[in-house]
PDB file of N, CA and C in Angstrom:
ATOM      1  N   UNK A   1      14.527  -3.117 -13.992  1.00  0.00           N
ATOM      2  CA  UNK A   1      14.466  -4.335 -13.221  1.00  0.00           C
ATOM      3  C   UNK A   1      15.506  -5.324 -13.715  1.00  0.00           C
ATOM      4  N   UNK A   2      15.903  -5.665 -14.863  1.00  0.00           N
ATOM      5  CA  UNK A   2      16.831  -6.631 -15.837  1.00  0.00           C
ATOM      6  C   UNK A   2      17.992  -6.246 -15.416  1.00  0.00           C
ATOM      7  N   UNK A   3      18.283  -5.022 -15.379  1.00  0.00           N
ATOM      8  CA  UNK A   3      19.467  -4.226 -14.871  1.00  0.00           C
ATOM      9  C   UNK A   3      19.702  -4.188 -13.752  1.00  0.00           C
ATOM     10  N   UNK A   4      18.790  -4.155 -12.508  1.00  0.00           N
ATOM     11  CA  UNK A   4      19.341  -4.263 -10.789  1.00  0.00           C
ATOM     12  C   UNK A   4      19.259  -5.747 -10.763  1.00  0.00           C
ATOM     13  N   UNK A   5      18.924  -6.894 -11.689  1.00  0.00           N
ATOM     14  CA  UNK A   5      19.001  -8.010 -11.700  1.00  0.00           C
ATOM     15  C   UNK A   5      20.216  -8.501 -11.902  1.00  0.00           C
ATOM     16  N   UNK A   6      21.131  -7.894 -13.168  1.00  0.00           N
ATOM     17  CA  UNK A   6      22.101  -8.196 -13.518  1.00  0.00           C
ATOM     18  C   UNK A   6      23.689  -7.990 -12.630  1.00  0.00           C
ATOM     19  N   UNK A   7      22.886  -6.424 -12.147  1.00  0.00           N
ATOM     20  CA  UNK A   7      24.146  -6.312 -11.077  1.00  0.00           C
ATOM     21  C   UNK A   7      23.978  -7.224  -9.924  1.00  0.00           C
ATOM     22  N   UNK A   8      22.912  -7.302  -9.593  1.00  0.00           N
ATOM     23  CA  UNK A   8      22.687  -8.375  -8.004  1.00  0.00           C
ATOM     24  C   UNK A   8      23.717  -9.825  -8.719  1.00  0.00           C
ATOM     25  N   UNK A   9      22.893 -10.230  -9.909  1.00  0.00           N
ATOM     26  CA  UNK A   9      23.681 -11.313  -9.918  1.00  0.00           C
ATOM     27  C   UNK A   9      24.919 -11.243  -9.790  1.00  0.00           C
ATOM     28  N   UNK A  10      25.629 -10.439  -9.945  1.00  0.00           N
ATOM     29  CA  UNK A  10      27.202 -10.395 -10.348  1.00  0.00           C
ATOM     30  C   UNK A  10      27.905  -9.725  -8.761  1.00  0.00           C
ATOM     31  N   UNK A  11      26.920  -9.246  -7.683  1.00  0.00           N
ATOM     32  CA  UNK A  11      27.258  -8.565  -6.439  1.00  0.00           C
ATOM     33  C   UNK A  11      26.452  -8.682  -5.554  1.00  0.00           C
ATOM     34  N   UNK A  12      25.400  -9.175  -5.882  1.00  0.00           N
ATOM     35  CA  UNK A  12      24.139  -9.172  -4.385  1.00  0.00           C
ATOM     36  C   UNK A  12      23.525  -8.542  -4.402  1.00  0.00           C
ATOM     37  N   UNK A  13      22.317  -8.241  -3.413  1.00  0.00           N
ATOM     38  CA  UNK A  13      21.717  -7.610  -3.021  1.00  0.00           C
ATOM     39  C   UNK A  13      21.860  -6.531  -2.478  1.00  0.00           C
ATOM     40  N   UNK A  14      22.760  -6.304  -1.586  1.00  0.00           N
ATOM     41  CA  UNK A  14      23.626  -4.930  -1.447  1.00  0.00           C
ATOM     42  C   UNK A  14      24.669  -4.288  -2.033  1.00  0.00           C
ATOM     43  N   UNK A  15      25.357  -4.681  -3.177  1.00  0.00           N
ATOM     44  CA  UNK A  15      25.912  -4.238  -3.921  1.00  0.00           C
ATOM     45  C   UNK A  15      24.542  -3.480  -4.973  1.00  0.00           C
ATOM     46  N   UNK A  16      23.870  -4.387  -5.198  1.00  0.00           N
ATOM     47  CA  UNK A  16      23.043  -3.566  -6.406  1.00  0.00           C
ATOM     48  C   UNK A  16      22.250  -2.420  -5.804  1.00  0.00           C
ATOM     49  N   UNK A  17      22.016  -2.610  -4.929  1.00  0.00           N
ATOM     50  CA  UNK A  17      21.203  -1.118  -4.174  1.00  0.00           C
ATOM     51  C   UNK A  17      22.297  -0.178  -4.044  1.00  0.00           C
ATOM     52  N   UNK A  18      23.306  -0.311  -3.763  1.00  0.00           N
ATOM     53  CA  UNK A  18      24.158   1.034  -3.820  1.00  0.00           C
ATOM     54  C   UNK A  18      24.339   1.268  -4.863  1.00  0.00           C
ATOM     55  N   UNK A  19      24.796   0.694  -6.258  1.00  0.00           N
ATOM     56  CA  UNK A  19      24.988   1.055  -7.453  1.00  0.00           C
ATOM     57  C   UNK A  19      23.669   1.488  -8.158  1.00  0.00           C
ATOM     58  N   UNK A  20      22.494   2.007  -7.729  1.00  0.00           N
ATOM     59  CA  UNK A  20      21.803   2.848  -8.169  1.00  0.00           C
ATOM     60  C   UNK A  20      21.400   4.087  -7.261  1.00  0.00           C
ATOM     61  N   UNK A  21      20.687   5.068  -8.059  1.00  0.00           N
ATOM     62  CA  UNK A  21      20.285   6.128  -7.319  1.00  0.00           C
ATOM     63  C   UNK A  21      18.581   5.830  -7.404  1.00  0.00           C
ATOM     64  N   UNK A  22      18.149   6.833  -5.899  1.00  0.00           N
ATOM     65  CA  UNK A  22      17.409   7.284  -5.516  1.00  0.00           C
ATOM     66  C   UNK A  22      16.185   6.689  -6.213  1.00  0.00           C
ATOM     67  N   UNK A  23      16.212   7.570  -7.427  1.00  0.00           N
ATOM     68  CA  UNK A  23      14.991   7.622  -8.180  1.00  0.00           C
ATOM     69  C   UNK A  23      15.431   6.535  -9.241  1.00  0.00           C
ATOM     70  N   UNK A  24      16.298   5.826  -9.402  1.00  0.00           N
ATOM     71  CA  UNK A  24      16.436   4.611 -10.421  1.00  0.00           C
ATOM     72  C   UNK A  24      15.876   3.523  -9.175  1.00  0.00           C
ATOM     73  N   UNK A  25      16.315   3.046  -8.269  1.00  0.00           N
ATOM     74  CA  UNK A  25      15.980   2.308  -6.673  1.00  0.00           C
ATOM     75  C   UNK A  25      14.106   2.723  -7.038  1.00  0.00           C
ATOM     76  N   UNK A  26      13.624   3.548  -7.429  1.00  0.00           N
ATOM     77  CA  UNK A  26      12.327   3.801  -7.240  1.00  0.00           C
ATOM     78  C   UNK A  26      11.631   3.143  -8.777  1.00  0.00           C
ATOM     79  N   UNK A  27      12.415   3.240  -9.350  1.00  0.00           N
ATOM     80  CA  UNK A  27      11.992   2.863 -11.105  1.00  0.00           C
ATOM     81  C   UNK A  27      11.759   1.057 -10.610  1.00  0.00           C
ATOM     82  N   UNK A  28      13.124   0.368 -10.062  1.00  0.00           N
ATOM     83  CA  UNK A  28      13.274  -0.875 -10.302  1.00  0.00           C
ATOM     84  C   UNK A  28      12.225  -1.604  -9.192  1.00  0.00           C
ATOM     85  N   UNK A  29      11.853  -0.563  -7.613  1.00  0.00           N
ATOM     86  CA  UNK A  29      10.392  -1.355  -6.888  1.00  0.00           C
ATOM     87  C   UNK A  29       9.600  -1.237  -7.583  1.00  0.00           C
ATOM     88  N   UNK A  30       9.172  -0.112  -8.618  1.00  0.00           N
ATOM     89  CA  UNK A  30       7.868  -0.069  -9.237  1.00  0.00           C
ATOM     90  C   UNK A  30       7.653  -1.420 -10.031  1.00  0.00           C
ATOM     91  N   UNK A  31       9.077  -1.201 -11.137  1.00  0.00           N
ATOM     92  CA  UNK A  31       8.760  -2.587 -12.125  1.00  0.00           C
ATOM     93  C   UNK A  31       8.828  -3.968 -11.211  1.00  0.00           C
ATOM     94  N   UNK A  32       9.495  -3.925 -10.252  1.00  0.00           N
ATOM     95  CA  UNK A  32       9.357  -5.425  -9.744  1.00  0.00           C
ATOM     96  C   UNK A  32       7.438  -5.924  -9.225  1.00  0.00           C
ATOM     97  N   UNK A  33       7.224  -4.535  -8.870  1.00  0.00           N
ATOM     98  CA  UNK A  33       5.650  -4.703  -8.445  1.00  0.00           C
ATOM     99  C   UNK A  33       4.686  -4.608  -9.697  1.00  0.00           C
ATOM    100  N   UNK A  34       4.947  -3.933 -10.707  1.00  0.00           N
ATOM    101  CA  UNK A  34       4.155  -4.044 -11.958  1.00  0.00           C
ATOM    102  C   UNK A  34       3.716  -5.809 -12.563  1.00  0.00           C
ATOM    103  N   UNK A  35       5.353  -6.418 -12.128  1.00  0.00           N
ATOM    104  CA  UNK A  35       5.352  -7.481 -12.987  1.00  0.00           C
ATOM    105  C   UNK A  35       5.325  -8.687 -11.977  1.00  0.00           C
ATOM    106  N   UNK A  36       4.549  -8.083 -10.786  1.00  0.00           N
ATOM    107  CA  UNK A  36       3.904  -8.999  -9.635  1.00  0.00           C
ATOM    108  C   UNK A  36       4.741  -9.553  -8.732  1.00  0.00           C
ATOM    109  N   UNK A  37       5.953  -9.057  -8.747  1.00  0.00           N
ATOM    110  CA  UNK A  37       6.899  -9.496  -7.927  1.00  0.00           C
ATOM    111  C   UNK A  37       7.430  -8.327  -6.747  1.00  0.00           C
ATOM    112  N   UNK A  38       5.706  -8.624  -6.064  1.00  0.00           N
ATOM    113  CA  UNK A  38       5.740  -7.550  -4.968  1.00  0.00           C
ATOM    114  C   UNK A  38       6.679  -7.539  -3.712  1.00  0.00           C
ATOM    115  N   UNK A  39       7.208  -9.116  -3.280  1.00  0.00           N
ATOM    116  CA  UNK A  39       7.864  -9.598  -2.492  1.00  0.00           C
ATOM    117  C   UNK A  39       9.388  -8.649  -2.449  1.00  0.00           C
ATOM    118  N   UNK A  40       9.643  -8.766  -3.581  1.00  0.00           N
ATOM    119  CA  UNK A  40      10.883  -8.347  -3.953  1.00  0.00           C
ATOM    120  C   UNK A  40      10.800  -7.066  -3.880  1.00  0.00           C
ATOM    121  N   UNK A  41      10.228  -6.568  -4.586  1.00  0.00           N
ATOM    122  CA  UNK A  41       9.710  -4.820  -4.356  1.00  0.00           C
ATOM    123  C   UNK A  41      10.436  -4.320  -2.941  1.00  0.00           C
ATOM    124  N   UNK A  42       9.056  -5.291  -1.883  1.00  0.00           N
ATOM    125  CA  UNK A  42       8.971  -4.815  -0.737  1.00  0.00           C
ATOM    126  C   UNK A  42      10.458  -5.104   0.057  1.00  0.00           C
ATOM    127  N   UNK A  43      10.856  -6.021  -0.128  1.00  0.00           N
ATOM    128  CA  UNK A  43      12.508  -6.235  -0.218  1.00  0.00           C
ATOM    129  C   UNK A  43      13.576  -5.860  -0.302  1.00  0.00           C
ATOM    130  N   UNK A  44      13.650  -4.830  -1.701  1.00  0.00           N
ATOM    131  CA  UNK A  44      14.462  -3.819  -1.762  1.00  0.00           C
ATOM    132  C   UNK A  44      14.140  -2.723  -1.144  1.00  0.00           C
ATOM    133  N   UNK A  45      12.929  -2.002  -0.815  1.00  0.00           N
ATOM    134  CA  UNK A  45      12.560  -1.188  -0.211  1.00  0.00           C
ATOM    135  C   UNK A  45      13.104  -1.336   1.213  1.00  0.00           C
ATOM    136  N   UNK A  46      13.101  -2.332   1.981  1.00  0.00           N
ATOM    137  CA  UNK A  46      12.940  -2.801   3.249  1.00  0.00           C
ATOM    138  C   UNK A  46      14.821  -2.554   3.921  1.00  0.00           C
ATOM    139  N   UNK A  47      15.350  -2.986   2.858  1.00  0.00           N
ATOM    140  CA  UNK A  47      17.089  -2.935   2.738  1.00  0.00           C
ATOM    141  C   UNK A  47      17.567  -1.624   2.649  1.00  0.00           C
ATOM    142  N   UNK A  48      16.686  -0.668   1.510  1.00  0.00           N
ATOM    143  CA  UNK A  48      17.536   0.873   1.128  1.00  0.00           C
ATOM    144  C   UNK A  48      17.078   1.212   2.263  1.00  0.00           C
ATOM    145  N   UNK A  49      15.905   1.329   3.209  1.00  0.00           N
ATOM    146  CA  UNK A  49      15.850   1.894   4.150  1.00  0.00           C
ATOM    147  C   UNK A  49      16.249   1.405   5.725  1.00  0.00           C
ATOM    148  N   UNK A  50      17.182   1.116   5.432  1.00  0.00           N
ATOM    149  CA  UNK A  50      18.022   0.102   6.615  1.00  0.00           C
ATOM    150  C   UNK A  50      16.798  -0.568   7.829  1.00  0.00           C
ATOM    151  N   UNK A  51      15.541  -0.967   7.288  1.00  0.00           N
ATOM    152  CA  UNK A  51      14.883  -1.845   7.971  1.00  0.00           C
ATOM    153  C   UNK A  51      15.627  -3.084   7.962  1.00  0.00           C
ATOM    154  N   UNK A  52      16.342  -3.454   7.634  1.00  0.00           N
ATOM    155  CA  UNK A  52      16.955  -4.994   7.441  1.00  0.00           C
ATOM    156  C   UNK A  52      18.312  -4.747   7.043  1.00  0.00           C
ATOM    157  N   UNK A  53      19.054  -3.891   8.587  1.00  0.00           N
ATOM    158  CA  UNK A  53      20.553  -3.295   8.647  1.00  0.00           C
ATOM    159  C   UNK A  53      21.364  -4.657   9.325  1.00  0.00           C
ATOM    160  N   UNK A  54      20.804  -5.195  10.288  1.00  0.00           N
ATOM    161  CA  UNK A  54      21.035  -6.175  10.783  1.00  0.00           C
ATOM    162  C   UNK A  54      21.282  -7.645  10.340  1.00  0.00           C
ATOM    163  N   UNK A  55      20.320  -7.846   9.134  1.00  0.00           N
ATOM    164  CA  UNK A  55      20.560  -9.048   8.246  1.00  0.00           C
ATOM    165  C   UNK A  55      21.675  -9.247   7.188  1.00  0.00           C
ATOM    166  N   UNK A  56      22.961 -10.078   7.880  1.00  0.00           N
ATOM    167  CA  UNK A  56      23.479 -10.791   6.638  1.00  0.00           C
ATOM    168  C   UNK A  56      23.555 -10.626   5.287  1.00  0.00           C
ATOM    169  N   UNK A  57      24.767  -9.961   4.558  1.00  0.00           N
ATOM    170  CA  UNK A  57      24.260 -10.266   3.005  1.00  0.00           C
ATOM    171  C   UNK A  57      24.247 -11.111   2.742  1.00  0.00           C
ATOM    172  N   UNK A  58      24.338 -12.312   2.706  1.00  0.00           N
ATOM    173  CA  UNK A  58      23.922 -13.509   2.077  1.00  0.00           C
ATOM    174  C   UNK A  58      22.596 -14.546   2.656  1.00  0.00           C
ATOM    175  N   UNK A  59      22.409 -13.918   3.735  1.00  0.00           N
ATOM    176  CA  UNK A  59      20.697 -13.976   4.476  1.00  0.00           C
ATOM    177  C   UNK A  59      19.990 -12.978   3.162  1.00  0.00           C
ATOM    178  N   UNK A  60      20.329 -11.825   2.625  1.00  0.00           N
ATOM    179  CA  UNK A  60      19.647 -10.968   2.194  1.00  0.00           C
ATOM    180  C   UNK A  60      19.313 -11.891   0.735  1.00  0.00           C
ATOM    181  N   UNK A  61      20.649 -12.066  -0.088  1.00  0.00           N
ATOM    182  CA  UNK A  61      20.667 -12.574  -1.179  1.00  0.00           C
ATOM    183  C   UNK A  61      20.008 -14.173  -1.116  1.00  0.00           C
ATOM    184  N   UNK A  62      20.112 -14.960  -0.433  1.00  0.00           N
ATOM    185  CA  UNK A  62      19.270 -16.096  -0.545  1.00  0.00           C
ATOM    186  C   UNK A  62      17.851 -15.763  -0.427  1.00  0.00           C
ATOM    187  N   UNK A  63      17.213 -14.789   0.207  1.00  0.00           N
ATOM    188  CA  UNK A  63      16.287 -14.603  -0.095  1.00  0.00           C
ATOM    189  C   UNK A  63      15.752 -14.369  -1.081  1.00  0.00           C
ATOM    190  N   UNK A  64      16.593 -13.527  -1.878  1.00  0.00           N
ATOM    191  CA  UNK A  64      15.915 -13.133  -3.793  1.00  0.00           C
ATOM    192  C   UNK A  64      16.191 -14.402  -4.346  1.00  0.00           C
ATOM    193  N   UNK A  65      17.367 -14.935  -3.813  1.00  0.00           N
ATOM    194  CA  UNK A  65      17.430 -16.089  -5.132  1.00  0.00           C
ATOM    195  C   UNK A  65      16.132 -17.548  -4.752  1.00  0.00           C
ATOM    196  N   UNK A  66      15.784 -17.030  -3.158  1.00  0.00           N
ATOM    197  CA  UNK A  66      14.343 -17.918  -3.145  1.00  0.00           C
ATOM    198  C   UNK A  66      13.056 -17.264  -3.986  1.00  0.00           C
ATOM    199  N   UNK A  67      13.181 -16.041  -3.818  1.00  0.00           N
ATOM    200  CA  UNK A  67      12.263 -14.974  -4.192  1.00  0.00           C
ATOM    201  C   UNK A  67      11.962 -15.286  -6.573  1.00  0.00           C
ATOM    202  N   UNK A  68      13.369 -15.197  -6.828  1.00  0.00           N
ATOM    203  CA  UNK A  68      13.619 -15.432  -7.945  1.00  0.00           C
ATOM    204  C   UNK A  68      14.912 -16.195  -8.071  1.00  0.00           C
ATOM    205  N   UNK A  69      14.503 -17.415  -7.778  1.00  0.00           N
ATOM    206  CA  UNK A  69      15.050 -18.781  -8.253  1.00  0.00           C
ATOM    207  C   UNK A  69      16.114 -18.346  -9.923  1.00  0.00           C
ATOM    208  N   UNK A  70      15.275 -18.403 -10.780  1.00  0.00           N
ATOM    209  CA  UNK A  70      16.254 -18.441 -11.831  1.00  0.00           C
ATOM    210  C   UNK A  70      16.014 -17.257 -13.473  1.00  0.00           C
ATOM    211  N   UNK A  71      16.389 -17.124 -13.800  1.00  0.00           N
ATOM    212  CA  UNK A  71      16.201 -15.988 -15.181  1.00  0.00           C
ATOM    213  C   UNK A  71      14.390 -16.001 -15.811  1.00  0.00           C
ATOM    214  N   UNK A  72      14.603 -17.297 -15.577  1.00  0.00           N
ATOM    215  CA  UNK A  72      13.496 -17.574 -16.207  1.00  0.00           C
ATOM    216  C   UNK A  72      11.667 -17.153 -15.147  1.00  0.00           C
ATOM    217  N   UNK A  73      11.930 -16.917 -13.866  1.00  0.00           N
ATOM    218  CA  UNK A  73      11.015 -16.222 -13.232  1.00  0.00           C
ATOM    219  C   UNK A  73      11.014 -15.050 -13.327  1.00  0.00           C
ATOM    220  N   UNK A  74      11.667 -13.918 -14.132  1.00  0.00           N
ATOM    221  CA  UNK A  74      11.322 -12.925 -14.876  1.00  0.00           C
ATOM    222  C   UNK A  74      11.072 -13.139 -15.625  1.00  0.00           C
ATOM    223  N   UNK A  75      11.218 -13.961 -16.665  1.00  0.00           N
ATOM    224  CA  UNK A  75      10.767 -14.132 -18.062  1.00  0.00           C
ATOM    225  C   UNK A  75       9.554 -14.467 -18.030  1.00  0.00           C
ATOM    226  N   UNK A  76       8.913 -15.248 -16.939  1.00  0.00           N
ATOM    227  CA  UNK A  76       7.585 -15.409 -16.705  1.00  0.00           C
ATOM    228  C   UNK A  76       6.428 -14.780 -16.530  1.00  0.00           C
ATOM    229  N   UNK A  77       7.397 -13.833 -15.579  1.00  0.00           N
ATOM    230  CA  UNK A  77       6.498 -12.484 -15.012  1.00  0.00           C
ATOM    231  C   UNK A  77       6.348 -11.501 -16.373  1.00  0.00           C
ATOM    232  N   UNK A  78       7.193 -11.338 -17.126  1.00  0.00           N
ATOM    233  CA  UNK A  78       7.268 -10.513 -18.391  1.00  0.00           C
ATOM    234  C   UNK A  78       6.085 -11.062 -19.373  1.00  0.00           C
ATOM    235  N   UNK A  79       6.246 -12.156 -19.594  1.00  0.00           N
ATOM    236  CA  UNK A  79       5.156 -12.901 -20.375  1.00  0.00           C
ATOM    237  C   UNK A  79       3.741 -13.127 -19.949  1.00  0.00           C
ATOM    238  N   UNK A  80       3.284 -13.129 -17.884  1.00  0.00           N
ATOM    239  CA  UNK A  80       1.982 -12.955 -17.936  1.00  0.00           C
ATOM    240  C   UNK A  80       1.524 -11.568 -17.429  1.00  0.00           C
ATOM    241  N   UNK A  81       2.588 -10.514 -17.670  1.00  0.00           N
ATOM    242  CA  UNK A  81       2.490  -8.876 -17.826  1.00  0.00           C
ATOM    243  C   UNK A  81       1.886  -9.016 -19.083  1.00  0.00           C
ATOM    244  N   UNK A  82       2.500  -9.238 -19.847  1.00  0.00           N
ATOM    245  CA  UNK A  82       2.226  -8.886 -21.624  1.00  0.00           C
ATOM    246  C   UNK A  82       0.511  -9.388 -21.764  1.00  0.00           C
ATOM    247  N   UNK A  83       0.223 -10.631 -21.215  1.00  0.00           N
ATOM    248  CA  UNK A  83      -0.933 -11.166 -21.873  1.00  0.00           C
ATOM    249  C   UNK A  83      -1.420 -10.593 -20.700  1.00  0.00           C
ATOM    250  N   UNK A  84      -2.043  -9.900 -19.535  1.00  0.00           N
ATOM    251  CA  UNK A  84      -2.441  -9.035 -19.025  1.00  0.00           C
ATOM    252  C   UNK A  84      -2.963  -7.957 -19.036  1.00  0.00           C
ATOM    253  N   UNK A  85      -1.761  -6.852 -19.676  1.00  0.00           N
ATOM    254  CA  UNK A  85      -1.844  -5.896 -20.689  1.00  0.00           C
ATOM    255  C   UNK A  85      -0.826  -5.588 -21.710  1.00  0.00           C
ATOM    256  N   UNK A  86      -1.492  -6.242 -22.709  1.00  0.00           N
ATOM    257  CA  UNK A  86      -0.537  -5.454 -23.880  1.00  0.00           C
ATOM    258  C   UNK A  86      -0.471  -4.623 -24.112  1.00  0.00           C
ATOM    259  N   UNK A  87      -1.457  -3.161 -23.874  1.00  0.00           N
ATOM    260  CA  UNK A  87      -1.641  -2.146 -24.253  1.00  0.00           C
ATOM    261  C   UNK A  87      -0.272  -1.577 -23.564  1.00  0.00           C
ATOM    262  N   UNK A  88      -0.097  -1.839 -22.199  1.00  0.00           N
ATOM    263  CA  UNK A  88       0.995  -1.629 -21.567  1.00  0.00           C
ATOM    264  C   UNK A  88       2.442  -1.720 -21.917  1.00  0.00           C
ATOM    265  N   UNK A  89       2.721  -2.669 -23.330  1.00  0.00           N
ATOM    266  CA  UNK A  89       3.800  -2.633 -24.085  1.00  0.00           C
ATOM    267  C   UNK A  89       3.986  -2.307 -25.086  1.00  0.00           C
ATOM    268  N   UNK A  90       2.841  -1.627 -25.669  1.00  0.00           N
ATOM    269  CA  UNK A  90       2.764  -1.118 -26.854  1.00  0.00           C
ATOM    270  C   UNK A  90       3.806   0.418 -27.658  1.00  0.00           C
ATOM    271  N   UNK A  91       4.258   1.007 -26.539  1.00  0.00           N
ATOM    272  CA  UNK A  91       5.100   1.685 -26.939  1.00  0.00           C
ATOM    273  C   UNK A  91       6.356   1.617 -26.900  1.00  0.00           C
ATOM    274  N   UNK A  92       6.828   0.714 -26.645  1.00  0.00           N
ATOM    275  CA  UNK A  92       8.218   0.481 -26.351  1.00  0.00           C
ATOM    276  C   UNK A  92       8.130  -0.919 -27.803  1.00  0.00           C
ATOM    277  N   UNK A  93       6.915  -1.394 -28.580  1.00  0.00           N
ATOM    278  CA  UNK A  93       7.278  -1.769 -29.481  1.00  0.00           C
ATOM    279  C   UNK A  93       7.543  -1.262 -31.144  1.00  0.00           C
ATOM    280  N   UNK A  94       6.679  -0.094 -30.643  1.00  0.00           N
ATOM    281  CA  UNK A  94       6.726   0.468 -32.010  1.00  0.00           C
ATOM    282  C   UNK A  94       8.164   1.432 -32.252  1.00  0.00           C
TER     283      UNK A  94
END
């Protein structure tokens, strides 16, 4: 998710969906929906499958950046993931 974040920022919303594959595109809806940011999920989903062929990239991209305003609305979502379930981060700390 940090990673199709980073490229969007630097290319959009349709730049970052082409610069992944298939099953990475499937990694980054899961985590966007894990960490409650179902909107977005459903978003990217809605785009790779040319439901929303017709919309504007920058119709597309103002939407995430309404969707996720600024760095710090992941950092949010990360932080009330964690106190949610920690058990859920427990291996990626040890």
């Amino acid at each position: 998710m940090l990673l199709f974040h980073g490229v969007l920022c630097n290319g959009g919303v349709t730049h970052a969906i082409e610069c992944f594959a298939a099953a990475e595109l499937d990694c980054v809806v899961d985590a966007y929906r894990h960490f409650g940011l179902g909107d977005v999920a459903t978003m990217i989903e809605r785009i790779r499958h040319g439901e929303e062929s017709d919309m504007p990239e920058d119709v597309r991209d103002s939407i995430y950046n309404q969707l996720v305003p600024t760095d710090q609305t992941l950092e949010d979502a990360f932080e009330l993931a964690l106190r949610r379930d920690p058990s859920s981060f427990k291996d990626g700390l040890e």
